[in-house]
Protein backbone atom coordinates (compact mmCIF):
# COMPACT_ATOMS: atom_id res chain seq x y z
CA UNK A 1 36.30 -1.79 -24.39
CA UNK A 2 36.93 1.59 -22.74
CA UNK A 3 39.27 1.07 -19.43
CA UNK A 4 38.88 3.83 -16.49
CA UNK A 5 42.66 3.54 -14.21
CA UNK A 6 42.92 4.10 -10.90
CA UNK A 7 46.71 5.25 -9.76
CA UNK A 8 46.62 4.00 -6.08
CA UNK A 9 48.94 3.67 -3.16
CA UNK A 10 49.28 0.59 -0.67
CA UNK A 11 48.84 2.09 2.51
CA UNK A 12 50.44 5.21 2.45
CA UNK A 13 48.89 8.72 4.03
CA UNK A 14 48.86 10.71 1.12
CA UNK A 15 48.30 10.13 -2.32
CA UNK A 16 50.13 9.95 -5.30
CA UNK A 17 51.21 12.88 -6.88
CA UNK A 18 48.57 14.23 -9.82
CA UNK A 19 52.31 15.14 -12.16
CA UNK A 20 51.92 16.73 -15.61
CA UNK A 21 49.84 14.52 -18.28
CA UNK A 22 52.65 12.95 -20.84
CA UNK A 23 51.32 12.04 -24.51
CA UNK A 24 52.38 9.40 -26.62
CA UNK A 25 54.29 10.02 -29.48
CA UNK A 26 53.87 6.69 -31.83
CA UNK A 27 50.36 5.37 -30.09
CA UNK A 28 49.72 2.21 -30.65
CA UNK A 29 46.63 0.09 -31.39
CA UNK A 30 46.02 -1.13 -27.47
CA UNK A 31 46.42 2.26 -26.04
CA UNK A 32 43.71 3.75 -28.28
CA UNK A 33 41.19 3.51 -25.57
CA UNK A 34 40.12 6.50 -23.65
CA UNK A 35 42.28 6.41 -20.67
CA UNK A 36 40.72 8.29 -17.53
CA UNK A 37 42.75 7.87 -14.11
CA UNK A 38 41.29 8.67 -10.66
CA UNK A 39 44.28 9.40 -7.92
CA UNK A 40 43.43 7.31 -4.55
CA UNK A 41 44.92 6.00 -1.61
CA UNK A 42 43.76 2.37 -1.05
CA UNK A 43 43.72 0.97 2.57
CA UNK A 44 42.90 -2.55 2.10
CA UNK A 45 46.09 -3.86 3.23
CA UNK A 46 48.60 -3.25 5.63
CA UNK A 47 51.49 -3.74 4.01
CA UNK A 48 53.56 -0.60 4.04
CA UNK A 49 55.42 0.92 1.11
CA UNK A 50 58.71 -0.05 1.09
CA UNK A 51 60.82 3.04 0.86
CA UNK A 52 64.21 3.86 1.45
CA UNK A 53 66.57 6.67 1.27
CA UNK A 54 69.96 7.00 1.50
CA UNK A 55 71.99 9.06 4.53
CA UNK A 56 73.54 12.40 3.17
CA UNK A 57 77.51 12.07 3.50
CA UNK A 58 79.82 13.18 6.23
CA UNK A 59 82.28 15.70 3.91
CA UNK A 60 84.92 14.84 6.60
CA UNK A 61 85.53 11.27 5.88
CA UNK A 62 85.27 11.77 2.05
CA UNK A 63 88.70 10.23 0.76
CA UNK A 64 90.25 12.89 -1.50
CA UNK A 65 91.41 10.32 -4.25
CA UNK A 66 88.76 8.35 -4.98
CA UNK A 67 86.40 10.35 -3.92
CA UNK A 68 83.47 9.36 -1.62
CA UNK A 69 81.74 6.02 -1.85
CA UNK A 70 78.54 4.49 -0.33
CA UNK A 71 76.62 1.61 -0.18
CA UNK A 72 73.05 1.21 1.04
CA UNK A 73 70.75 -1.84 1.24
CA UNK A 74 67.23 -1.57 -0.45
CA UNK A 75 64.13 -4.21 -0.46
CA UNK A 76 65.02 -4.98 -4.05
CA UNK A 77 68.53 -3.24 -5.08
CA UNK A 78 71.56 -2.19 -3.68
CA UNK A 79 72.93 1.40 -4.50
CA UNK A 80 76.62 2.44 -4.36
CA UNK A 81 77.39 6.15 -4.51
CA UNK A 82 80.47 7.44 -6.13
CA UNK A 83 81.11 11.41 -5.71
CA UNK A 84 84.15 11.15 -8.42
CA UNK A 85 81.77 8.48 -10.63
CA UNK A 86 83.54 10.49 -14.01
CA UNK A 87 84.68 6.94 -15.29
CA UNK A 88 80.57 5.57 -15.30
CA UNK A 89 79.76 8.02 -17.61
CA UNK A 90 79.71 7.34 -21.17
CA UNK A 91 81.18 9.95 -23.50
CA UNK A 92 78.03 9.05 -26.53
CA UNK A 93 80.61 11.81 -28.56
CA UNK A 94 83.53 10.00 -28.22
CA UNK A 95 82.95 6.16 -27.37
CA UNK A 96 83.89 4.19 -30.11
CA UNK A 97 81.48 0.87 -29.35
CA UNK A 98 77.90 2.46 -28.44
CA UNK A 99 76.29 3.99 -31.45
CA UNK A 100 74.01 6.59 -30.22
CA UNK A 101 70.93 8.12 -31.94
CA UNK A 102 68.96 11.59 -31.34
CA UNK A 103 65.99 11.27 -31.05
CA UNK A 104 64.63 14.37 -33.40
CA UNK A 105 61.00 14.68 -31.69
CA UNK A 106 61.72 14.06 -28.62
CA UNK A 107 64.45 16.72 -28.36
CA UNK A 108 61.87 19.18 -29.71
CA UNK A 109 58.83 18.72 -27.30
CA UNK A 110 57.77 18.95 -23.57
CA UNK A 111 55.76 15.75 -21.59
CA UNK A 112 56.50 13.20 -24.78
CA UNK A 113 57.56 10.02 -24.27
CA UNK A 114 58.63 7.36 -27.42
CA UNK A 115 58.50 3.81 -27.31
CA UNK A 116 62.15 2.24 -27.89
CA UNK A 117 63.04 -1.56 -27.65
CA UNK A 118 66.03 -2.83 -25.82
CA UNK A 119 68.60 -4.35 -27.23
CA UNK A 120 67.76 -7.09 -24.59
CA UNK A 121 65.64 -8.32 -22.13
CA UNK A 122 65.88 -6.60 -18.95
CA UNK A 123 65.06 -7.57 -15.45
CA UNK A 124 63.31 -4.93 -13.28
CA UNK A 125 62.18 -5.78 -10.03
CA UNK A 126 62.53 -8.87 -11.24
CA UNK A 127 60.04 -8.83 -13.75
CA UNK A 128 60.98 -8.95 -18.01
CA UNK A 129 61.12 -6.07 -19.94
CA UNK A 130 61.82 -5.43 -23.43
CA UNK A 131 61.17 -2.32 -24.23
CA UNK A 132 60.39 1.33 -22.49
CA UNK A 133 59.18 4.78 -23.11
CA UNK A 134 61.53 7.20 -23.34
CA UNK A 135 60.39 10.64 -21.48
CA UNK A 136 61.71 13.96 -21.92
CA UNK A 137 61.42 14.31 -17.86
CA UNK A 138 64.60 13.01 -17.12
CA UNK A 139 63.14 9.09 -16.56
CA UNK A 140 62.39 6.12 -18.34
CA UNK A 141 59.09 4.59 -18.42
CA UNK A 142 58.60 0.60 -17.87
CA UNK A 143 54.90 0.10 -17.49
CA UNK A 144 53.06 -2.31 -20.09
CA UNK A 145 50.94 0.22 -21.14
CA UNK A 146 51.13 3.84 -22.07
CA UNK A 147 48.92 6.28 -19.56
CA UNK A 148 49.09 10.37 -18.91
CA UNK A 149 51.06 9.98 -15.40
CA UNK A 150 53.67 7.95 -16.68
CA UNK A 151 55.63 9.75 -13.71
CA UNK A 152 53.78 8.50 -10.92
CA UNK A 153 55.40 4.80 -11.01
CA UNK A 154 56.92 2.31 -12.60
CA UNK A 155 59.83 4.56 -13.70
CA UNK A 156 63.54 4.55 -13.38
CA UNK A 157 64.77 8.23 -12.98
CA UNK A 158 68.41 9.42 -12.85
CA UNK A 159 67.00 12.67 -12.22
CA UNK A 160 62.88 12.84 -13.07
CA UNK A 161 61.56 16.86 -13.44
CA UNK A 162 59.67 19.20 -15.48
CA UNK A 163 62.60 19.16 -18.64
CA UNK A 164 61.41 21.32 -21.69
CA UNK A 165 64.00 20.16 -24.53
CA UNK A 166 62.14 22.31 -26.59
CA UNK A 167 63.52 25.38 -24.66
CA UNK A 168 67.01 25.42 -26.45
CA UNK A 169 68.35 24.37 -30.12
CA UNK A 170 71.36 22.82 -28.22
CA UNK A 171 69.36 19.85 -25.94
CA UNK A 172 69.09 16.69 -27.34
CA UNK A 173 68.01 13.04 -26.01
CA UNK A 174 70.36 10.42 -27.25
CA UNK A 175 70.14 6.44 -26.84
CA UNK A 176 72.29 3.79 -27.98
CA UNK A 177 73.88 0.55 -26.52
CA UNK A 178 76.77 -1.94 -27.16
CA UNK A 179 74.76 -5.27 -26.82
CA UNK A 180 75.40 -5.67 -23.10
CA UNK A 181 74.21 -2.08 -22.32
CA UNK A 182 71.63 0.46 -22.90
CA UNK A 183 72.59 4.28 -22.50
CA UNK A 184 70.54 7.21 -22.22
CA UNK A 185 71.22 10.53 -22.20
CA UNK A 186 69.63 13.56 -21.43
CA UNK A 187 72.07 16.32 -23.02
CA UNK A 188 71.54 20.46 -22.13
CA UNK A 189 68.28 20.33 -21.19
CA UNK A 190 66.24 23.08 -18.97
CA UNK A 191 63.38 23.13 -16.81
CA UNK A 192 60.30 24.63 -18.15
CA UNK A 193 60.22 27.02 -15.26
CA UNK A 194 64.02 27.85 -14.24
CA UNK A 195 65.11 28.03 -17.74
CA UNK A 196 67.76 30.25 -16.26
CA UNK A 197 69.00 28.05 -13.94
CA UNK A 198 71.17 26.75 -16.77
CA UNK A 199 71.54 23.68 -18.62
CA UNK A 200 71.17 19.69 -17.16
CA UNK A 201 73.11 16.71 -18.36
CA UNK A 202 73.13 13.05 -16.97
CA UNK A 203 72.66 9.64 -18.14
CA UNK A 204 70.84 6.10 -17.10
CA UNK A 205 72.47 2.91 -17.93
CA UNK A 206 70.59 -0.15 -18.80
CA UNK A 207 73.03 -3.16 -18.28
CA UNK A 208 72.25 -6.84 -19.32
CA UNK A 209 72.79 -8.38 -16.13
CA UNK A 210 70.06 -5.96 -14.35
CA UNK A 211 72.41 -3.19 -12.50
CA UNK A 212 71.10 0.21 -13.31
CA UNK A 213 73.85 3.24 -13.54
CA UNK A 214 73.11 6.21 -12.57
CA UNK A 215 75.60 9.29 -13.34
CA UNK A 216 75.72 13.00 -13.85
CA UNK A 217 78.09 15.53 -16.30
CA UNK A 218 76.73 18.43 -15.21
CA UNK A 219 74.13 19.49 -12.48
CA UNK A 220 74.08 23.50 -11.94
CA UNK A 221 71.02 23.27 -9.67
CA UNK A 222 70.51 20.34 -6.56
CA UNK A 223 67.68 18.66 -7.50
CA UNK A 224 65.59 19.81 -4.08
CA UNK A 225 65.73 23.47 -5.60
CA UNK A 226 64.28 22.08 -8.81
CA UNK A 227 60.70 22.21 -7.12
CA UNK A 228 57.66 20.82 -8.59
CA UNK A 229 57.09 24.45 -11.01
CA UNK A 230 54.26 23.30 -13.12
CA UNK A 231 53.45 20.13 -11.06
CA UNK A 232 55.94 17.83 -12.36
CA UNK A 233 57.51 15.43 -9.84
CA UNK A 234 60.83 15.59 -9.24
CA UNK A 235 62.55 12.69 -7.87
CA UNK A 236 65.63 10.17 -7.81
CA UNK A 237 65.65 6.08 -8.14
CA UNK A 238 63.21 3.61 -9.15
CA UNK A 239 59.74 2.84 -8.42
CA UNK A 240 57.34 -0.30 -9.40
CA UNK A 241 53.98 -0.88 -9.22
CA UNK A 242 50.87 -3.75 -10.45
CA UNK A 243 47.58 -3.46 -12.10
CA UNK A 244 44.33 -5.05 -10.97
CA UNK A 245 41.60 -5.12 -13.60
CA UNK A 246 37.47 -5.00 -12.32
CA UNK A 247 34.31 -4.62 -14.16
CA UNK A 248 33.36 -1.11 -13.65
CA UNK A 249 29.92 -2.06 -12.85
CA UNK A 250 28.48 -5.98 -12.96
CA UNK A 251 28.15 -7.31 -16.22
CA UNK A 252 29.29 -4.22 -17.56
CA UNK A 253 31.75 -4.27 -20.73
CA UNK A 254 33.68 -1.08 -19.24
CA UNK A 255 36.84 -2.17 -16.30
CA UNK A 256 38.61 -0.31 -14.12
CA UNK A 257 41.98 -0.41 -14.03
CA UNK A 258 43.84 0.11 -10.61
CA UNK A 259 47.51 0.67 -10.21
CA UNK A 260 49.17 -0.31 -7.09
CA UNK A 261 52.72 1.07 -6.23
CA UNK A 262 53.74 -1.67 -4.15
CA UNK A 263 57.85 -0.55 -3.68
CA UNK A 264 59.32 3.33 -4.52
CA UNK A 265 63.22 3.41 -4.31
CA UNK A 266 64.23 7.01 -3.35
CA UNK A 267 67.88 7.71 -3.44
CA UNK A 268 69.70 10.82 -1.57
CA UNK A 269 69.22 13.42 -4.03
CA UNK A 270 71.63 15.80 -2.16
CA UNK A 271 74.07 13.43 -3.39
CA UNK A 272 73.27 14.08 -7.07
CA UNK A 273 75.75 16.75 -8.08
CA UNK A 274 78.19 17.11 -11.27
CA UNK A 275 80.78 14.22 -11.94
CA UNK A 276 78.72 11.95 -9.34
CA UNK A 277 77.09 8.45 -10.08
CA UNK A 278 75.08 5.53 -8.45
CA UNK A 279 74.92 2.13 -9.14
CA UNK A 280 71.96 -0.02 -8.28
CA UNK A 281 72.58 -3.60 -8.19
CA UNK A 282 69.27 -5.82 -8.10
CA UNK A 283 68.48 -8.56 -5.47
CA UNK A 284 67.19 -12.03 -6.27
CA UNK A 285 63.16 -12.01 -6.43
CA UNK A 286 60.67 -14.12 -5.39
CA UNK A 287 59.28 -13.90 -9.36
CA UNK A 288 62.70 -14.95 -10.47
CA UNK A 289 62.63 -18.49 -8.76
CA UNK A 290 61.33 -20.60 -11.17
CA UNK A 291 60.43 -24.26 -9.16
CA UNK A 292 58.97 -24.89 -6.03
CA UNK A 293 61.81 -26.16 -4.69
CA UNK A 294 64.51 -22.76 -5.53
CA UNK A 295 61.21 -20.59 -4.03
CA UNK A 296 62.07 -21.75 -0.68
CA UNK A 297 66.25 -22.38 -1.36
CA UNK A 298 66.83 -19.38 0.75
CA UNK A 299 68.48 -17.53 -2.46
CA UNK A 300 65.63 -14.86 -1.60
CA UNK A 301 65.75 -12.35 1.86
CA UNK A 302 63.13 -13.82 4.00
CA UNK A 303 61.59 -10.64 4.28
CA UNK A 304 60.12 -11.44 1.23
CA UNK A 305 57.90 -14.31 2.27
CA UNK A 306 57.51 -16.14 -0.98
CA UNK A 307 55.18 -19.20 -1.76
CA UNK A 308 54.93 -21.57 -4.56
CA UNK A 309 51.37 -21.07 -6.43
CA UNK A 310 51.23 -24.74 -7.94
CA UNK A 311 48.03 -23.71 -10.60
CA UNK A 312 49.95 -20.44 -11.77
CA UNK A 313 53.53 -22.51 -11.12
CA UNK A 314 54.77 -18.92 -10.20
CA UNK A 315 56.84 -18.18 -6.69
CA UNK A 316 55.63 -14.98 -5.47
CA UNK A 317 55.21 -12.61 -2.00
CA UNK A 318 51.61 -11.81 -4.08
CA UNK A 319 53.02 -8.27 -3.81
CA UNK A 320 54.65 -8.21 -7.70
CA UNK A 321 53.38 -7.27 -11.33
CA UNK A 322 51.47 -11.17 -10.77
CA UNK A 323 49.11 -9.88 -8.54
CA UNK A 324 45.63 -9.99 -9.91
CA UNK A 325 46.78 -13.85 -11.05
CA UNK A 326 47.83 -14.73 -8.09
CA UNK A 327 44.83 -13.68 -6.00
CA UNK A 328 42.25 -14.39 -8.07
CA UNK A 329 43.95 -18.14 -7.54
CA UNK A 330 43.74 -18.01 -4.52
CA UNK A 331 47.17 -18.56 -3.96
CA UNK A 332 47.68 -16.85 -0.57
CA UNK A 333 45.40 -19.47 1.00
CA UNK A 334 46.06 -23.07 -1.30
CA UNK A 335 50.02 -21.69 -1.96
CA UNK A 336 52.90 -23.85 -0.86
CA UNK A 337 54.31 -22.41 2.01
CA UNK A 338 57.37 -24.79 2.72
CA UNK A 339 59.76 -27.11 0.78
CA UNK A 340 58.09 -30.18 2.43
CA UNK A 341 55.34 -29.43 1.09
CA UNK A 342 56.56 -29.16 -2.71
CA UNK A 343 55.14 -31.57 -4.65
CA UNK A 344 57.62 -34.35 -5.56
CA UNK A 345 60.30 -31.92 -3.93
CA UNK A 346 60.14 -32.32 -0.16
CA UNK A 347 61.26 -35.84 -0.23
CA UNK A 348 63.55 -35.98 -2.85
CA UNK A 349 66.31 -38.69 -1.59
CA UNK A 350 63.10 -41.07 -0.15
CA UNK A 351 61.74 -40.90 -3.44
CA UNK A 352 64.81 -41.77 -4.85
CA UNK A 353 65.44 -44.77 -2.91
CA UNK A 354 61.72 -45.36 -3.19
CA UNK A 355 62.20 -45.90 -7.15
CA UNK A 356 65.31 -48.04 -6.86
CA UNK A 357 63.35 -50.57 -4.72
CA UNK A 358 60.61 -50.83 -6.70
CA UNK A 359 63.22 -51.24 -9.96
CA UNK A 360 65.33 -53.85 -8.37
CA UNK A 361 62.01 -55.91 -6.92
CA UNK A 362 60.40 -55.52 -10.79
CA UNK A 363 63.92 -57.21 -11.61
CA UNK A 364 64.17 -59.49 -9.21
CA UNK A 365 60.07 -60.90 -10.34
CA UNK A 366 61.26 -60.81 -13.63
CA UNK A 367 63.99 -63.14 -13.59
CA UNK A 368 61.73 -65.39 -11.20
CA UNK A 369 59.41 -65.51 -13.41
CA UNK A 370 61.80 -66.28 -16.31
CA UNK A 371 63.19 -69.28 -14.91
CA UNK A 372 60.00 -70.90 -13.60
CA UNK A 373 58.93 -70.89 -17.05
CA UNK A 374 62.19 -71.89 -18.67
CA UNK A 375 61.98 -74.94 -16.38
CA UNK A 376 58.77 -75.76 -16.57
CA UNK A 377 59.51 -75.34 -20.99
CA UNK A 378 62.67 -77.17 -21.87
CA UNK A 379 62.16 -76.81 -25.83
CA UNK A 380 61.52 -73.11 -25.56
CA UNK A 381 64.48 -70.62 -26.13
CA UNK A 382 64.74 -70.13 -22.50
CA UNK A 383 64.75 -73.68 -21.47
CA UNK A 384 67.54 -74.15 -23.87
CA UNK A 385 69.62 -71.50 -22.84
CA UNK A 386 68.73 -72.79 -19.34
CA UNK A 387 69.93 -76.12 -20.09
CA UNK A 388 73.18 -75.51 -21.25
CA UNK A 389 73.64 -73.29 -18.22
CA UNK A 390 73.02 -75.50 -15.69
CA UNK A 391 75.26 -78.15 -18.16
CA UNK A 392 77.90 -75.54 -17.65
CA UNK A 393 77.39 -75.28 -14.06
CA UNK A 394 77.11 -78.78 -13.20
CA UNK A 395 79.76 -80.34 -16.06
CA UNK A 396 82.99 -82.40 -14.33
CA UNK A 397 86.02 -79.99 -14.34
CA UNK A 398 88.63 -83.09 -13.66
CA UNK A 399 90.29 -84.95 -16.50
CA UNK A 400 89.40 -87.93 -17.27
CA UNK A 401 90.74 -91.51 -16.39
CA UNK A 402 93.84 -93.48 -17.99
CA UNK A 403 92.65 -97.04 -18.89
CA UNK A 404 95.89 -98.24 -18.76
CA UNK A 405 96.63 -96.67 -15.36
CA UNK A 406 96.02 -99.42 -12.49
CA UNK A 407 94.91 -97.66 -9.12
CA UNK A 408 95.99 -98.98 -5.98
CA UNK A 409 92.57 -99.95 -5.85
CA UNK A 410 92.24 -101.87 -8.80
CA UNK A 411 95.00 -104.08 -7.18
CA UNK A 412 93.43 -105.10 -4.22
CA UNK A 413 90.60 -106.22 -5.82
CA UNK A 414 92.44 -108.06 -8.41
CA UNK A 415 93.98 -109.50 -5.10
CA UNK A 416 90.59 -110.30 -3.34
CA UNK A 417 89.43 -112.39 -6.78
CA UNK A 418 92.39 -114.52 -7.06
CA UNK A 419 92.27 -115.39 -3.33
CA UNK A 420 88.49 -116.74 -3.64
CA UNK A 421 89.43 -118.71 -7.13
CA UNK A 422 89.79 -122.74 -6.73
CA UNK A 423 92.93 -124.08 -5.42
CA UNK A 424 93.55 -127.17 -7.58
CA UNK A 425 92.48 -127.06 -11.40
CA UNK A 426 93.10 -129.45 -13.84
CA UNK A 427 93.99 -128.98 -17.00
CA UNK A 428 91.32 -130.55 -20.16
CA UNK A 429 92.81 -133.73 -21.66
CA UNK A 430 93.66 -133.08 -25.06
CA UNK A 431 93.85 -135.61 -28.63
CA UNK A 432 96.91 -133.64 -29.74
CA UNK A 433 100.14 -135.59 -30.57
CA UNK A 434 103.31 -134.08 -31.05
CA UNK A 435 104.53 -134.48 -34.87
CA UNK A 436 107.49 -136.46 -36.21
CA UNK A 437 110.64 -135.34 -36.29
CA UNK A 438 110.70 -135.16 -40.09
CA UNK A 439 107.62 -132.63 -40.23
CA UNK A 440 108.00 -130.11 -42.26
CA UNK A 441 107.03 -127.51 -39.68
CA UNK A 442 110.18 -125.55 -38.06
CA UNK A 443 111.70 -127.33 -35.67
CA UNK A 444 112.33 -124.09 -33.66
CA UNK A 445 108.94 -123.76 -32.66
CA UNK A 446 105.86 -125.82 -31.83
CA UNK A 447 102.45 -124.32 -31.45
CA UNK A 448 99.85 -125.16 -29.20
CA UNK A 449 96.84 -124.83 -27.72
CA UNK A 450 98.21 -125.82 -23.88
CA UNK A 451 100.64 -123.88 -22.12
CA UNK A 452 104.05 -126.17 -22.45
CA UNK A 453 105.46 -125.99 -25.13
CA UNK A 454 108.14 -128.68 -26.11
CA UNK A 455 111.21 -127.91 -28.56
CA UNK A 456 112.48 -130.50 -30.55
């Protein structure tokens, strides 16, 4: 499949720059195809590039210890200038934690480039990157795939221009990080064209969290003298941009590729001058909110104008390296535009008490249902353990009579019986005769069966 590229513009008046063609210096297999790019504007949409640049500073209110400082707002970072920024600059000869590397090649040619892989992944515009191409231009590409005018976008540039390494034994490119950052420098090099102008040295910073440092050793020449020479672009800051794929023809097996800068950072580059640095922090993304729900928490400037795509499950402002996803989704027009209308998120605390009602009334049935049929089924296991609870329940808690204790009760109806019993009663008549006196029987006692008893 052969791929024809289109390097476009949203909506700007001119186009974008036609710089000098880079090559590849380890191809690999997926850029093998024959890469041919057409330079357009495209006015389809009206959204404006966002651009910004920073105001040049007022040399009487620089402090004269620190030096002057500056901060700026941008779309997607924030950039701090520091005139003294000496102590952002990492000395690769001297620090004893980075371990830098020259690159051989690349400090022997003009427009290469070399693929190296970060240490980490990093977050640009938002968006996950693991790995650039190194230029000798002064920039670092972070496209997803290698193409002539790497300069045109899609870069971060401490100081992009037409740099010939090749012009002196002493320049060298040199990379390295510490785990947490990702240095490179750009050591002695000339321009192709002002060779005379003298030698250029400055370094980009890659750090872990996303903040990009810019800073500068030694700048003989302001950057707007540089010029263009041999067509190169020269520029300062960070630029970003999305591809959009189309048959070239239908039902033809050859596309068209289409990049889209959608944002172009330019910083001040009157400020760039020896011992000087910047310092671009990144803003939270729409891309970076990962549920429907955080895409409309507010963590994002509303400028922005994210929605929740629920097929893609992607927040986005459809302006973002997601763009061919997101509209051939359709997700401007079916996209959730509002937290109450997040799916399962608008509603969170009724749906909460929503699911304790229906557990409590599932227990509530439940038991119900357990007693009817523990009632109705005394043998079964439940009507057992029914049983003994409503035994337990219903069992006397008072201790239990004395028989020998006679209530005040028990008297008055012992009373009321020997009131009704007959008055006179005689006693039976009896055979019995009382013995002689010279019975052998005790003569202390005499037993009976009547109630006197006689004693001899």
């Amino acid at each position: 499949m052969q791929i024809f590229i289109l390097l476009c513009l949203l909506a700007e008046a001119t186009t974008v720059a036609a710089s000098s063609k880079y090559s590849q210096i380890t191809k690999e297999k997926a850029d093998s195809f024959l890469w041919q790019i057409e330079v357009s504007d495209d006015t389809t949409t009206t959204r404006s590039l966002r651009k910004k640049r920073q105001d040049k500073p007022d040399p009487a209110n620089e402090p004269t210890d620190v030096g002057y400082i500056k901060e700026d707002q941008h779309m997607y970072y924030n950039s701090t200038y520091y005139s003294n920024g000496q102590d952002l600059y990492v000395d690769v000869d001297k620090d004893p934690v980075n371990r830098f590397i020259p690159h051989s090649q690349l400090s022997n040619t003009f427009l290469t480039a070399d693929k190296i892989r970060l240490p980490f992944t990093f977050l640009f515009y938002g968006h996950e990157v693991d790995s650039v191409l190194l230029a000798t231009g002064g920039f670092l590409y972070l496209g997803s795939f290698f193409h002539e005018y790497l300069s045109a976008t899609q870069y971060i540039a401490p100081l992009m221009g037409s740099f010939d390494p090749s012009l002196n034994d002493s320049s060298t490119i040199k990379y390295g990080n510490n785990g947490t950052a990702f240095t490179v420098e750009w050591s002695k090099v000339h321009i192709n064209h002002l060779e005379d102008a003298g030698s250029f040295t400055f370094q980009t910073t890659l750090m872990n969290d996303g903040r990009i440092i810019f800073a500068y050793k030694n700048i003989p020449l302001a950057p707007s003298e540089i010029g263009g020479g041999n067509g190169h672009k020269v520029t300062v800051g960070l630029s970003d941009a999305f591809y959009y794929d189309e048959p070239l023809t239908e039902g033809s097996s050859f596309y068209k590729r289409t990049i889209y800068r959608y944002d172009t950072l330019e910083l001040n580059d009157t400020l760039v001058m020896s011992s000087s640095a910047f310092i671009l922090t990144p803003l939270p993304t729409c891309t970076q909110q990962k549920s429907c729900s955080k895409c409309f928490s507010g963590n994002v400037d509303s400028s922005f104008d994210c929605k929740w795509c629920p097929s893609l499950n992607l927040c986005s402002s459809g302006f973002d390296r997601n763009r061919q996803d997101w509209s051939e989704g359709q997700c401007d027009t079916v996209g959730v535009k509002g937290i109450s209308e997040c799916p399962g998120e608008g509603s969170s605390s009724n749906t909460t008490v929503i699911v304790v009602v229906v557990i409590l009334l599932v227990i509530t049935i439940g038991v119900i249902g357990l007693l009817v049929i523990a009632s109705r089924c005394p043998l079964t296991t439940a009507g057992r353990a029914l049983s003994e609870v409503k035994s337990t329940i219903f069992k006397k808690t008072t201790p239990p009579e004395d028989k020998y204790n006679i209530t005040k009760d028990d008297a008055v109806d012992q009373e009321h019986a020997n009131a009704q019993a007959p008055a006179n009663i005689e006693a039976p008549a009896t055979n019995f005769q009382a013995p002689a006196t010279n019975s052998k029987v005790p003569s202390a006692m005499v037993i009976t069966n009547h109630t006197d008893v006689s004693h001899a």
